[in-house]
PDB file of N, CA and C in Angstrom:
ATOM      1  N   UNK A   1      28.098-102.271  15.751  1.00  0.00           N
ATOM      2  CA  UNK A   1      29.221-101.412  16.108  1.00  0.00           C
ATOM      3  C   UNK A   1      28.691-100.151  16.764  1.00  0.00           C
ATOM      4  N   UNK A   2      29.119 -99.667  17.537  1.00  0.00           N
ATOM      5  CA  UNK A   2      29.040 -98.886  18.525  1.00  0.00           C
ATOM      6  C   UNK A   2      30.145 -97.749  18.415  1.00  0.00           C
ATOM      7  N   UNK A   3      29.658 -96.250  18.245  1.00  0.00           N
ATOM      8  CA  UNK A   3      31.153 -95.171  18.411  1.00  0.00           C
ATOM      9  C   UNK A   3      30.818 -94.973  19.605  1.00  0.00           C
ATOM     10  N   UNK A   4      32.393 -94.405  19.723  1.00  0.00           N
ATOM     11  CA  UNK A   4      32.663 -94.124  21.184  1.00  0.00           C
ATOM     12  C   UNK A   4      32.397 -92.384  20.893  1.00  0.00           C
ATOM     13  N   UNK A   5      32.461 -91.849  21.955  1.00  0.00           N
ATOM     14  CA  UNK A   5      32.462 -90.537  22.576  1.00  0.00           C
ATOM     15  C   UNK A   5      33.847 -89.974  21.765  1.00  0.00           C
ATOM     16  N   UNK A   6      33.425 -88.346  21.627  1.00  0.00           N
ATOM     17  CA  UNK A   6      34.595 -87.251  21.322  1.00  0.00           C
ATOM     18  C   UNK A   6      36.015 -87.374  22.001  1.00  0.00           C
ATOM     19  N   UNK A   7      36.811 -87.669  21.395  1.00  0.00           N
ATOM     20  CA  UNK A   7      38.175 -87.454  22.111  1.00  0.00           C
ATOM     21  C   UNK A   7      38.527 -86.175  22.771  1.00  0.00           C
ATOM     22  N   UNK A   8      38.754 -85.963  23.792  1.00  0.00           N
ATOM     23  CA  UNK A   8      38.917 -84.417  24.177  1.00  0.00           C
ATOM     24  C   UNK A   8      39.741 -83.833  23.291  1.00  0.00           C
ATOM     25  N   UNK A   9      39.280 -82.261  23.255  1.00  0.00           N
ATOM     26  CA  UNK A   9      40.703 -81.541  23.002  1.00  0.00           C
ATOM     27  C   UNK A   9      40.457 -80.425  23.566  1.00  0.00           C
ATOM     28  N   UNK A  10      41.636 -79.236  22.824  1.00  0.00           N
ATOM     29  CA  UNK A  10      41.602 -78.482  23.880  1.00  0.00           C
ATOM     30  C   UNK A  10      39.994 -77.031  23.344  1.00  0.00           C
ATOM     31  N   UNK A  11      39.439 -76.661  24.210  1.00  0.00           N
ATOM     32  CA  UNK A  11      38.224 -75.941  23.720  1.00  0.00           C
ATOM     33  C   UNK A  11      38.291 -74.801  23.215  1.00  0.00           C
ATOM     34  N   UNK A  12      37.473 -74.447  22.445  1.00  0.00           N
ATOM     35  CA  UNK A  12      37.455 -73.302  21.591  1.00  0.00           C
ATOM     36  C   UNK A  12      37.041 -72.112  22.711  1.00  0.00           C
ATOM     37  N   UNK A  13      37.824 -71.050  22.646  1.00  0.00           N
ATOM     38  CA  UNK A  13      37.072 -69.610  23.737  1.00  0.00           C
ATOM     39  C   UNK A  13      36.063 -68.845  22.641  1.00  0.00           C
ATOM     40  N   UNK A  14      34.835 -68.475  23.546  1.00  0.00           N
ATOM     41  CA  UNK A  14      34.093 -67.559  22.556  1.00  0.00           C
ATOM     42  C   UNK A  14      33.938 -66.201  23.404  1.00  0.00           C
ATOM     43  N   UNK A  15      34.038 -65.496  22.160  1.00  0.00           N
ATOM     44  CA  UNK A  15      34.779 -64.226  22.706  1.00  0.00           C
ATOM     45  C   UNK A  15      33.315 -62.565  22.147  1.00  0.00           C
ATOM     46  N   UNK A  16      33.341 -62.385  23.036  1.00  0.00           N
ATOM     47  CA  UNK A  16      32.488 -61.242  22.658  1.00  0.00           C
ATOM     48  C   UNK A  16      33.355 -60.142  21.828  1.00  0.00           C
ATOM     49  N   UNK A  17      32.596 -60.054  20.629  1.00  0.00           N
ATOM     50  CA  UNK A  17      33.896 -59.347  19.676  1.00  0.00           C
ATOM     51  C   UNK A  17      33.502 -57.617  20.654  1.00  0.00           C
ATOM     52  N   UNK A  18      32.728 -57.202  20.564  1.00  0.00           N
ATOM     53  CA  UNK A  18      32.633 -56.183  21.149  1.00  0.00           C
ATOM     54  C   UNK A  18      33.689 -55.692  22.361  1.00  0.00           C
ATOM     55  N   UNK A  19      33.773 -56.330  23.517  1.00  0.00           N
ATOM     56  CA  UNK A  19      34.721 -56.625  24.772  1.00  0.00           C
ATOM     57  C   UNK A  19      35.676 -57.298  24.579  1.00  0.00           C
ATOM     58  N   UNK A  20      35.366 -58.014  23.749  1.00  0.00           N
ATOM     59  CA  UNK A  20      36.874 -59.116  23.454  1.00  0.00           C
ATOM     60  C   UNK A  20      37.352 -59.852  24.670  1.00  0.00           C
ATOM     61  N   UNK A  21      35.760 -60.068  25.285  1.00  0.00           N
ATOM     62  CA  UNK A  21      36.192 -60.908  26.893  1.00  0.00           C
ATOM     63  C   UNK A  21      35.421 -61.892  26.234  1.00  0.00           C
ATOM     64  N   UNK A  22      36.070 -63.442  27.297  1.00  0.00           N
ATOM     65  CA  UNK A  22      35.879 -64.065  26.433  1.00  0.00           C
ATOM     66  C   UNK A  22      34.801 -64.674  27.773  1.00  0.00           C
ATOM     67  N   UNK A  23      33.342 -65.296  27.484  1.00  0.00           N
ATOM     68  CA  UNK A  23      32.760 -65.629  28.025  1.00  0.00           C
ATOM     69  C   UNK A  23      32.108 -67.063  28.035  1.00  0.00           C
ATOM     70  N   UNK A  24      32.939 -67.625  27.580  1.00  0.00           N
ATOM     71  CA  UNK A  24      32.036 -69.197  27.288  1.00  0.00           C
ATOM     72  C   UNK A  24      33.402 -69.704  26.744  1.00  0.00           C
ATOM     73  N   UNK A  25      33.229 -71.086  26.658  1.00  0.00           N
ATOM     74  CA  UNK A  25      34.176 -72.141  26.088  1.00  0.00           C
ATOM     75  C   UNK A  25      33.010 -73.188  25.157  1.00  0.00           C
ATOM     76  N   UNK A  26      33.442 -73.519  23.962  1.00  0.00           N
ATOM     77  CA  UNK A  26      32.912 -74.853  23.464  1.00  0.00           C
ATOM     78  C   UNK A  26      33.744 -76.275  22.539  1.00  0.00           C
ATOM     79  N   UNK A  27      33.328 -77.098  23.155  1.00  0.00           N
ATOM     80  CA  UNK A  27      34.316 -78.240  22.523  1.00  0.00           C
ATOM     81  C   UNK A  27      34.550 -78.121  21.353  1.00  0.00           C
ATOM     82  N   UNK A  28      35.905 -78.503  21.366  1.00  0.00           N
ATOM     83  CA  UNK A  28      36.077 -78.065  19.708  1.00  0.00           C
ATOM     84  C   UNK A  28      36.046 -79.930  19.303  1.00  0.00           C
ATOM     85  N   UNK A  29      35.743 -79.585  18.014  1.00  0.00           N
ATOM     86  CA  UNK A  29      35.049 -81.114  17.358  1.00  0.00           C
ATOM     87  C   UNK A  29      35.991 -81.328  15.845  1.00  0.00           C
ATOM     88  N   UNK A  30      36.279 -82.556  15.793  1.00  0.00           N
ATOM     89  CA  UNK A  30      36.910 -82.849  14.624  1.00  0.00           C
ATOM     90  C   UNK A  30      36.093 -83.477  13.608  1.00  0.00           C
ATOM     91  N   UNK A  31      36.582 -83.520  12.144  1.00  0.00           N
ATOM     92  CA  UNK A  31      36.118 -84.510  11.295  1.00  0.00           C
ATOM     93  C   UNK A  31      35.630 -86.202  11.724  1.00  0.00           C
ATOM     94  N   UNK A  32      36.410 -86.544  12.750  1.00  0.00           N
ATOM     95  CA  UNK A  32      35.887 -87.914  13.707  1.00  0.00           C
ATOM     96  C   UNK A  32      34.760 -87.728  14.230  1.00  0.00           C
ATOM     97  N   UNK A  33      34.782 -86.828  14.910  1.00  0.00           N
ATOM     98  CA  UNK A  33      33.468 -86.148  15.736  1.00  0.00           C
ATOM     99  C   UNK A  33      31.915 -86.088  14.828  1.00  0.00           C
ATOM    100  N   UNK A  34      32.470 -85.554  13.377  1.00  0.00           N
ATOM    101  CA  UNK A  34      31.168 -85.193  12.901  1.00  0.00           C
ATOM    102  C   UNK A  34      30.896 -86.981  12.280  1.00  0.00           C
ATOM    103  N   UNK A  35      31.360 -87.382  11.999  1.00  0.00           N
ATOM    104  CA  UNK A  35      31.373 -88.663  11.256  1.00  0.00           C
ATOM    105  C   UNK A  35      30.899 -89.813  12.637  1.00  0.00           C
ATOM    106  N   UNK A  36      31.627 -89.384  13.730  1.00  0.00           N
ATOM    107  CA  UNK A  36      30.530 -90.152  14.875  1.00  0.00           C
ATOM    108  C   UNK A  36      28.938 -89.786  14.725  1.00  0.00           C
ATOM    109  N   UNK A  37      28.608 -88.413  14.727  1.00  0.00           N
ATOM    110  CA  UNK A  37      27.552 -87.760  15.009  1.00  0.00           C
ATOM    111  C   UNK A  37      26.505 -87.982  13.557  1.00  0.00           C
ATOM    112  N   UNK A  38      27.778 -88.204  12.355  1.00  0.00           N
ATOM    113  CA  UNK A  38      26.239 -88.914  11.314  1.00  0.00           C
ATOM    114  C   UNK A  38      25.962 -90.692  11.618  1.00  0.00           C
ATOM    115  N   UNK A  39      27.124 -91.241  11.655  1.00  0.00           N
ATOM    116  CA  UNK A  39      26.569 -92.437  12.226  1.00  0.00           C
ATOM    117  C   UNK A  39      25.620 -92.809  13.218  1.00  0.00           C
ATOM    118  N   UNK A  40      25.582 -91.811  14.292  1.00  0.00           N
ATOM    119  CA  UNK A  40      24.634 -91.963  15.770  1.00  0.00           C
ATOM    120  C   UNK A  40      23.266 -91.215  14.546  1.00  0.00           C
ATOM    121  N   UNK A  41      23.141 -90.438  14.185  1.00  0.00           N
ATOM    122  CA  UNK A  41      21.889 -90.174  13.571  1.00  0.00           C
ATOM    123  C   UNK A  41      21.078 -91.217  12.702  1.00  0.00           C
ATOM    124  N   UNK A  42      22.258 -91.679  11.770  1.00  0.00           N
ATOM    125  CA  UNK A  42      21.947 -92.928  11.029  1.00  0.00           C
ATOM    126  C   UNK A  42      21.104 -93.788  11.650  1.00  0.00           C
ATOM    127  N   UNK A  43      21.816 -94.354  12.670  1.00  0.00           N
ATOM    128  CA  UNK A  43      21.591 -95.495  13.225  1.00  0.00           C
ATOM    129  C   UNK A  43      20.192 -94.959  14.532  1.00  0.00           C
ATOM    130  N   UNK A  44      20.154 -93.661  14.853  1.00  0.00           N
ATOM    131  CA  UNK A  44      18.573 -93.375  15.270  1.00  0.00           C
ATOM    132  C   UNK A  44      17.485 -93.186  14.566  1.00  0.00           C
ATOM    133  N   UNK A  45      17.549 -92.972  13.253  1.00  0.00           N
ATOM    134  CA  UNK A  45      16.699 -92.713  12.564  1.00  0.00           C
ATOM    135  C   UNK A  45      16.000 -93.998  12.301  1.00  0.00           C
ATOM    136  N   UNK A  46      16.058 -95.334  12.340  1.00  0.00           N
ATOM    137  CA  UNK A  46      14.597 -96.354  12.167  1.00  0.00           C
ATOM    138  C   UNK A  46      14.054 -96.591  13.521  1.00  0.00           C
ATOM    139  N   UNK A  47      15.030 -95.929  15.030  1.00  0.00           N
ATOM    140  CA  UNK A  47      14.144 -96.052  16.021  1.00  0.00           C
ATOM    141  C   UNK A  47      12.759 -94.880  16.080  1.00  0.00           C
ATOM    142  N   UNK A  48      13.292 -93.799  16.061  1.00  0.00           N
ATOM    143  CA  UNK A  48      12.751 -92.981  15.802  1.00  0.00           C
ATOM    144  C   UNK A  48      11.725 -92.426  15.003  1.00  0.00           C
ATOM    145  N   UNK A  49      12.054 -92.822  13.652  1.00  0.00           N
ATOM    146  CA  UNK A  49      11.043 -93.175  12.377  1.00  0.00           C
ATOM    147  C   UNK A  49       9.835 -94.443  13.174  1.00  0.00           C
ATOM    148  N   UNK A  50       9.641 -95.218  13.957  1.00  0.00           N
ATOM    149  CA  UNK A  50       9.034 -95.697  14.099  1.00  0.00           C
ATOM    150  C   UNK A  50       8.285 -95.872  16.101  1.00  0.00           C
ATOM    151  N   UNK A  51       8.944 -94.610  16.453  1.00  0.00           N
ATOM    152  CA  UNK A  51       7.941 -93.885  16.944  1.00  0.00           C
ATOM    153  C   UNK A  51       6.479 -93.289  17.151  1.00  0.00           C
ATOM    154  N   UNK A  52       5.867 -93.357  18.082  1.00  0.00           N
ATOM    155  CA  UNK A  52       4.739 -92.797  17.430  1.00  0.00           C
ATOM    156  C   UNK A  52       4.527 -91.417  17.570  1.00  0.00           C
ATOM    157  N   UNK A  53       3.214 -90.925  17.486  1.00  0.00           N
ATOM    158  CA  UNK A  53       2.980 -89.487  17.081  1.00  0.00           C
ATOM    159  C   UNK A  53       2.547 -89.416  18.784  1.00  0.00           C
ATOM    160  N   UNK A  54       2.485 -90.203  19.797  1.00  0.00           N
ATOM    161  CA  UNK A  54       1.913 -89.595  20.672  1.00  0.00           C
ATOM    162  C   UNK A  54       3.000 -89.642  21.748  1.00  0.00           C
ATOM    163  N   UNK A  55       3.920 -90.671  21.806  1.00  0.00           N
ATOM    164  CA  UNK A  55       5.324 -90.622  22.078  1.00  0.00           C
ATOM    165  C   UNK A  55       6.403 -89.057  21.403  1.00  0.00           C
ATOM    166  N   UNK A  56       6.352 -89.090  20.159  1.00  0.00           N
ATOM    167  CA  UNK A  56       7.215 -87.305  20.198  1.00  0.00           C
ATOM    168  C   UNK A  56       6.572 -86.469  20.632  1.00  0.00           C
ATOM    169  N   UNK A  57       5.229 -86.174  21.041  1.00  0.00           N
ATOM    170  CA  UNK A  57       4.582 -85.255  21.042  1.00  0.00           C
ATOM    171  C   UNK A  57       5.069 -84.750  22.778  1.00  0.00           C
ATOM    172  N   UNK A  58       4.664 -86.157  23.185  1.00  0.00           N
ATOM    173  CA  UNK A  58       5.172 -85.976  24.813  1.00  0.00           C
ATOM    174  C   UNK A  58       6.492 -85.333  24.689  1.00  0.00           C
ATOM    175  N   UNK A  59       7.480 -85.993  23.585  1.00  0.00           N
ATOM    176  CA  UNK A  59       8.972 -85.477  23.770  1.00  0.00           C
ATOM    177  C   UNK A  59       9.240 -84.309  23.468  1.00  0.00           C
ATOM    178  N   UNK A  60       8.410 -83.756  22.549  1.00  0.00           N
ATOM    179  CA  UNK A  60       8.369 -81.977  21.911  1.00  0.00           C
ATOM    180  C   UNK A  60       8.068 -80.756  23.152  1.00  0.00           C
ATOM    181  N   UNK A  61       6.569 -81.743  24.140  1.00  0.00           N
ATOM    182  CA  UNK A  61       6.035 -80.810  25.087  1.00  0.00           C
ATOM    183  C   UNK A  61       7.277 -80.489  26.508  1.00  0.00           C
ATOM    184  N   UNK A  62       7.923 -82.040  26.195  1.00  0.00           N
ATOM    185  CA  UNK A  62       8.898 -81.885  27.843  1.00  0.00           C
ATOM    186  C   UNK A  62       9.979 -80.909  27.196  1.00  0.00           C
ATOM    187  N   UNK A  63      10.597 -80.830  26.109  1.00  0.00           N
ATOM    188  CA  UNK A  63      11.429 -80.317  25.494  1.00  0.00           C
ATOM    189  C   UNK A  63      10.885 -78.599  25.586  1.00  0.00           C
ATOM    190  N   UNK A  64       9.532 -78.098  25.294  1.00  0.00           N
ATOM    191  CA  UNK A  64       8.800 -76.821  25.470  1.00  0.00           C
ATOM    192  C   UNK A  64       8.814 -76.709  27.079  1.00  0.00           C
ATOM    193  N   UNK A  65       8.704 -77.403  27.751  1.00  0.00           N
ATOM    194  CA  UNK A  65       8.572 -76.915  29.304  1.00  0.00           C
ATOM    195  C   UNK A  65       9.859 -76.674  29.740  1.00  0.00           C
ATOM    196  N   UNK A  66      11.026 -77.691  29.452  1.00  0.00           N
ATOM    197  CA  UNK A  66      12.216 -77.062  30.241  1.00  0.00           C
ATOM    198  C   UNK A  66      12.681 -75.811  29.373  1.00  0.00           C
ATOM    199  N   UNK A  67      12.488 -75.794  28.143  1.00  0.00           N
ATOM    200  CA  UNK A  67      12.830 -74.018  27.259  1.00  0.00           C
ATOM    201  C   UNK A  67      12.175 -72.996  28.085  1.00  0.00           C
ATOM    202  N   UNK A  68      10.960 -73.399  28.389  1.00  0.00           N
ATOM    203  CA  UNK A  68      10.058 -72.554  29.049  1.00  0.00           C
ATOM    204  C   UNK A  68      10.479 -71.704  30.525  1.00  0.00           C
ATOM    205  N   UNK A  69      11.105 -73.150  31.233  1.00  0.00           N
ATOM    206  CA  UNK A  69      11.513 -72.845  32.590  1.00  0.00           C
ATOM    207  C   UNK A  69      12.914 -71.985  32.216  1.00  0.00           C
ATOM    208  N   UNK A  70      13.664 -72.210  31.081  1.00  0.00           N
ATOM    209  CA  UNK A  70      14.791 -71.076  31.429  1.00  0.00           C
ATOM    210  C   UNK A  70      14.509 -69.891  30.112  1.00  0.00           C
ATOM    211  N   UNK A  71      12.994 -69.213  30.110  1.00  0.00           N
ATOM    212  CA  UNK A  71      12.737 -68.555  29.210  1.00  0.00           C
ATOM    213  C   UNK A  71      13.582 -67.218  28.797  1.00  0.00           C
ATOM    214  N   UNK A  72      13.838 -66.380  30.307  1.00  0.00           N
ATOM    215  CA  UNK A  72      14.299 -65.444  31.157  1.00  0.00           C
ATOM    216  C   UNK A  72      15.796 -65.463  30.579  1.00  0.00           C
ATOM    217  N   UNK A  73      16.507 -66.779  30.978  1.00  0.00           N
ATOM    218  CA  UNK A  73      17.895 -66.779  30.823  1.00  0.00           C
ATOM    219  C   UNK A  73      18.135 -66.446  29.190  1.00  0.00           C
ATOM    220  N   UNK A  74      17.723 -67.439  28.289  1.00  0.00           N
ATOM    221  CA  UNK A  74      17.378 -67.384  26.824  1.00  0.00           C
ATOM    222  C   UNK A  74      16.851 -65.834  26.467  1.00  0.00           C
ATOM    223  N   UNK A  75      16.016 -65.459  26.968  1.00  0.00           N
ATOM    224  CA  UNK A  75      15.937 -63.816  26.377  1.00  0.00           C
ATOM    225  C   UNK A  75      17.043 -63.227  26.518  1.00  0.00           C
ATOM    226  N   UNK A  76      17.314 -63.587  27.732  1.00  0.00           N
ATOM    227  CA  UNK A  76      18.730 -62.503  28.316  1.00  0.00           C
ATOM    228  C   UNK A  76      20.054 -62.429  27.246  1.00  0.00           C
ATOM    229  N   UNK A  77      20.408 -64.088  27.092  1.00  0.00           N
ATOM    230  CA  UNK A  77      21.186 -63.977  26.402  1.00  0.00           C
ATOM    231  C   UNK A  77      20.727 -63.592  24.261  1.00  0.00           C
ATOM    232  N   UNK A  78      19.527 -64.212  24.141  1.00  0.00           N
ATOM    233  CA  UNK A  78      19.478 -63.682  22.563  1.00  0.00           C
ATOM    234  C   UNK A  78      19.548 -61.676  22.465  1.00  0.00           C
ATOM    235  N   UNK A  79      18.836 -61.009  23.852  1.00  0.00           N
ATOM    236  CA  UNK A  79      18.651 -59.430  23.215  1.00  0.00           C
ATOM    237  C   UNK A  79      21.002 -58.848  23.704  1.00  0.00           C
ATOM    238  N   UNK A  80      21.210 -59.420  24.586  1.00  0.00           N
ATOM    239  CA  UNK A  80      22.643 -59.353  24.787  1.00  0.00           C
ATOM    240  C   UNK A  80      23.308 -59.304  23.264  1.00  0.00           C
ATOM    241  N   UNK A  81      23.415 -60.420  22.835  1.00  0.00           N
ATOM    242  CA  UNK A  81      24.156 -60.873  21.756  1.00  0.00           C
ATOM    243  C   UNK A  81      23.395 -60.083  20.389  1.00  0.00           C
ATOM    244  N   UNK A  82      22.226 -60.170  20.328  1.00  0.00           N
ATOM    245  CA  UNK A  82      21.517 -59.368  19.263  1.00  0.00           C
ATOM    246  C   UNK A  82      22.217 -57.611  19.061  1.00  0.00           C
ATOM    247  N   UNK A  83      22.427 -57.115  20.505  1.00  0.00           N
ATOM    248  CA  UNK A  83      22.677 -55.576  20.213  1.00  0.00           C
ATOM    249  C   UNK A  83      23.572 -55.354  19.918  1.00  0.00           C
ATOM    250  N   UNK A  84      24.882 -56.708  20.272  1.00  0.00           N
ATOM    251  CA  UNK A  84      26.501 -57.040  19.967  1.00  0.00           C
ATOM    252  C   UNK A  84      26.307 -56.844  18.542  1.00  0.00           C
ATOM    253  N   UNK A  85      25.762 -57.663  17.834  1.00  0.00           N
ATOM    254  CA  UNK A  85      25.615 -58.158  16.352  1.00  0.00           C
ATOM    255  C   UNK A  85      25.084 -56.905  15.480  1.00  0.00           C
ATOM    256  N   UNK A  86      24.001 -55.999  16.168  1.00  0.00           N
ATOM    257  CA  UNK A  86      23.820 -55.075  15.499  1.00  0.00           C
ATOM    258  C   UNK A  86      24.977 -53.546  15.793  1.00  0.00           C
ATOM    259  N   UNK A  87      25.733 -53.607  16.842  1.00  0.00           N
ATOM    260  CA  UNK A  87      26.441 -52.426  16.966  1.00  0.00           C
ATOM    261  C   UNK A  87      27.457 -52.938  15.759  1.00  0.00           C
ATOM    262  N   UNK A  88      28.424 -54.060  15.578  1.00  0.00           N
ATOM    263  CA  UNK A  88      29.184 -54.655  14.452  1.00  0.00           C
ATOM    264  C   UNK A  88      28.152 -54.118  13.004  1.00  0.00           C
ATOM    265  N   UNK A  89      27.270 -54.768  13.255  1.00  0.00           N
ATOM    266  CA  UNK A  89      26.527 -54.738  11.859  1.00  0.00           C
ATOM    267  C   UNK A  89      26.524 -52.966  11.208  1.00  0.00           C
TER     268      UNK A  89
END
């Protein structure tokens, strides 16, 4: 058996509490959704588990190079949101 994909709905706005503009959208996900998403884990975990160590390793490093290539963007947004969190805080 095979799940299918998230049913659309309508998306959650995320909102900079500071500005209260709202800058991003993310799917909003139901109890179906998460119950797809433990089954798909389930059912990856004996491919995966039987993986080797030199196969993830490749998958960890490609996974470090594209983080890498948008290092810039990722700072930008963690010190943004960090000074949000501490002016609230």
């Amino acid at each position: 058996m095979r799940p299918h994909g998230p049913k659309p709905c309508a998306p959650i706005a995320v909102v900079n509490p500071v500005t209260e503009e709202v800058f991003a959208t993310i799917p909003r996900g139901t109890p179906g959704d998460a119950g797809l998403a433990a089954f798909a884990a389930a059912h990856a975990f004996d491919g995966w588990s039987q993986t080797s160590v030199e196969d993830r390793a490749s998958l960890f490093k490609r996974v470090a190079r594209l983080t890498e290539a948008r290092a810039d963007e990722i700072t930008r947004t963690i010190v943004r949101y960090s000074s949000i969190l501490h002016d609230i805080i």
